[in-house]
C-alpha atoms as a PDB file:
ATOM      1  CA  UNK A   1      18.680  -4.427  47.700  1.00  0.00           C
ATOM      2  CA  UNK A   2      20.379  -7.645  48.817  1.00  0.00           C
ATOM      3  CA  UNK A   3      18.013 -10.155  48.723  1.00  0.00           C
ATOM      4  CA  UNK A   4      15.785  -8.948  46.622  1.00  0.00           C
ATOM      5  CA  UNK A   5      15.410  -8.910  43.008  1.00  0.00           C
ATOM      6  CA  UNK A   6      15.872  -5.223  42.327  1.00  0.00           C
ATOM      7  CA  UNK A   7      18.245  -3.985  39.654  1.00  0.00           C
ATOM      8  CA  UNK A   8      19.673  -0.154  39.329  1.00  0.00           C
ATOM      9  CA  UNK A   9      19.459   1.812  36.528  1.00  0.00           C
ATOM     10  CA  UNK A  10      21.609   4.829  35.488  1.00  0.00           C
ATOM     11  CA  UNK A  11      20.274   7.754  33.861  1.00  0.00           C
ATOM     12  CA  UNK A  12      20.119   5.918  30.459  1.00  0.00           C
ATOM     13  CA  UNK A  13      16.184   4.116  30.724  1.00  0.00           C
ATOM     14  CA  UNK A  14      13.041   6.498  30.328  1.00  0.00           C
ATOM     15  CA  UNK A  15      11.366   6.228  32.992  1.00  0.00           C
ATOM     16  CA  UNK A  16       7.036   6.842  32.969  1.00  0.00           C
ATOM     17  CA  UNK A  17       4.355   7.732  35.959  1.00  0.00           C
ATOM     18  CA  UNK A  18       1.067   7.340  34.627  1.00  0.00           C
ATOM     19  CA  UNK A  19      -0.559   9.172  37.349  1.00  0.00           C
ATOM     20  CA  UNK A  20       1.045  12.435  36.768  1.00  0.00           C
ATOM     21  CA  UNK A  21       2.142  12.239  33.033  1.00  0.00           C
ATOM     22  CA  UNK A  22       5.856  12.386  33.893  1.00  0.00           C
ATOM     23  CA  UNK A  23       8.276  11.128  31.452  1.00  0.00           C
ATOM     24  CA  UNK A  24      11.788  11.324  32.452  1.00  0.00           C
ATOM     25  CA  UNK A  25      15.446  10.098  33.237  1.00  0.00           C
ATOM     26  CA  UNK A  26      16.248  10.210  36.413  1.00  0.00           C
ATOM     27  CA  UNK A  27      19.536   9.862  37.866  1.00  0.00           C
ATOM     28  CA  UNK A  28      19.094   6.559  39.265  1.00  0.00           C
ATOM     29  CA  UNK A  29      16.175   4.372  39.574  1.00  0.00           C
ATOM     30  CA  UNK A  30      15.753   1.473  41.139  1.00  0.00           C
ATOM     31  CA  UNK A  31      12.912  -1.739  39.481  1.00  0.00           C
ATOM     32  CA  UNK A  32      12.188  -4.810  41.360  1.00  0.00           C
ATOM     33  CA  UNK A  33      11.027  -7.725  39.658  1.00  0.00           C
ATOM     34  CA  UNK A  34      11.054  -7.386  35.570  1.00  0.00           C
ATOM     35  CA  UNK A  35      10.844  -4.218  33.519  1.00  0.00           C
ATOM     36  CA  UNK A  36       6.919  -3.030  33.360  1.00  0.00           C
ATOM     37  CA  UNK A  37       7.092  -1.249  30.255  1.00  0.00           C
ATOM     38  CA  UNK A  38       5.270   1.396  28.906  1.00  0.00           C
ATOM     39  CA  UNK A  39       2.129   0.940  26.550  1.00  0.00           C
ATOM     40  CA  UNK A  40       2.751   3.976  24.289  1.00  0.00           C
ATOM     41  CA  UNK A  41       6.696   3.232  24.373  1.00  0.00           C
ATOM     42  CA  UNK A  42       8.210  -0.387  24.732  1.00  0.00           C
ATOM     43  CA  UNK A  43      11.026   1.598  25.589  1.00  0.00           C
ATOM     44  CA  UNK A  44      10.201   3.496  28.325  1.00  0.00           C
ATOM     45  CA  UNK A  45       9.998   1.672  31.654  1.00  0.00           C
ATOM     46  CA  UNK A  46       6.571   2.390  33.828  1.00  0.00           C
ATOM     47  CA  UNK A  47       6.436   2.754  37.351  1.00  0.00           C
ATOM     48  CA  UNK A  48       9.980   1.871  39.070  1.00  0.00           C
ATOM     49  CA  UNK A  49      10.327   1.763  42.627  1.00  0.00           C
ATOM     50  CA  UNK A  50      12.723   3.794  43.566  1.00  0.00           C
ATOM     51  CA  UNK A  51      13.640   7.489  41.831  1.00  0.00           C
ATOM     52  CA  UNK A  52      16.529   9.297  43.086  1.00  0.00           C
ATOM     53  CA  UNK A  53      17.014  12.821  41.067  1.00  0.00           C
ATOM     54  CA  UNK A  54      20.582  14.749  42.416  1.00  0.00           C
ATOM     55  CA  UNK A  55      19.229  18.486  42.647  1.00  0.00           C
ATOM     56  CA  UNK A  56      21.549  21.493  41.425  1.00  0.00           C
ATOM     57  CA  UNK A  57      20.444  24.806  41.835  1.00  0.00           C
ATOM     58  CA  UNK A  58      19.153  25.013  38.198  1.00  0.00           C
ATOM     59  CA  UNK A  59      16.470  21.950  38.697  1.00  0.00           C
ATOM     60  CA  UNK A  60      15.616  21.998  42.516  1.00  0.00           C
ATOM     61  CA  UNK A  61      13.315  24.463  42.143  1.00  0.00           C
ATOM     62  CA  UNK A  62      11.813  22.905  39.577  1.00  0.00           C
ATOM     63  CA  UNK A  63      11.536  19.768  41.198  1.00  0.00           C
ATOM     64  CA  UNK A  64      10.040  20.944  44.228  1.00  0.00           C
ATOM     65  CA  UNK A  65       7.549  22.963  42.762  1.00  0.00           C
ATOM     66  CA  UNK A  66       5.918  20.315  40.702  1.00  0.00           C
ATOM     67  CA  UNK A  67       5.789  17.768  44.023  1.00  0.00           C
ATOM     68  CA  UNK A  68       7.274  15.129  41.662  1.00  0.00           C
ATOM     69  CA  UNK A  69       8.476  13.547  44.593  1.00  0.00           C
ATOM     70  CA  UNK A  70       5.871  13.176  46.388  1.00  0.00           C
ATOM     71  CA  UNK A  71       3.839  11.380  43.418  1.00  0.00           C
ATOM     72  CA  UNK A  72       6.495   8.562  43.145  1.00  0.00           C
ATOM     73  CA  UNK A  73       7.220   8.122  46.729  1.00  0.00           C
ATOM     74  CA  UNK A  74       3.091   7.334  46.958  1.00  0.00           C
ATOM     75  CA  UNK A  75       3.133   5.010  44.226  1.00  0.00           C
ATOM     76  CA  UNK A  76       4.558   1.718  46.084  1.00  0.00           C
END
């Protein structure tokens, strides 16, 4: 992130993907340039550009099976 203006966030922002509906708080996420936030909730940041979610064996499967991953990886 050196160099650019990105800023990490811990688990403590809500984080929103319009394109799948997802409303969460991931682990770490990562927002370059100023906080986009969200139209139904000023305090819910939209569309970061970087997720990072630590999988345990109670959420992996979730995870996987709902190819959350894949839908923010595509977004930037």
């Amino acid at each position: 992130m050196k160099g650019h203006p990105c800023q990490p966030y811990g688990s403590n922002i809500r984080i929103n993907i319009p394109e799948n509906t997802l409303f969460t708080y991931p682990d770490l996420s990562i927002i370059c340039g100023d906080i986009n936030p969200s139209d139904a909730d000023e305090d819910t940041a939209v569309r970061p550009s970087v997720l990072i979610e630590i999988l345990s064996k109670s959420t992996k499967d979730y995870y996987r099976a709902e190819s959350l991953y894949c839908t923010v990886l595509s977004l930037r």
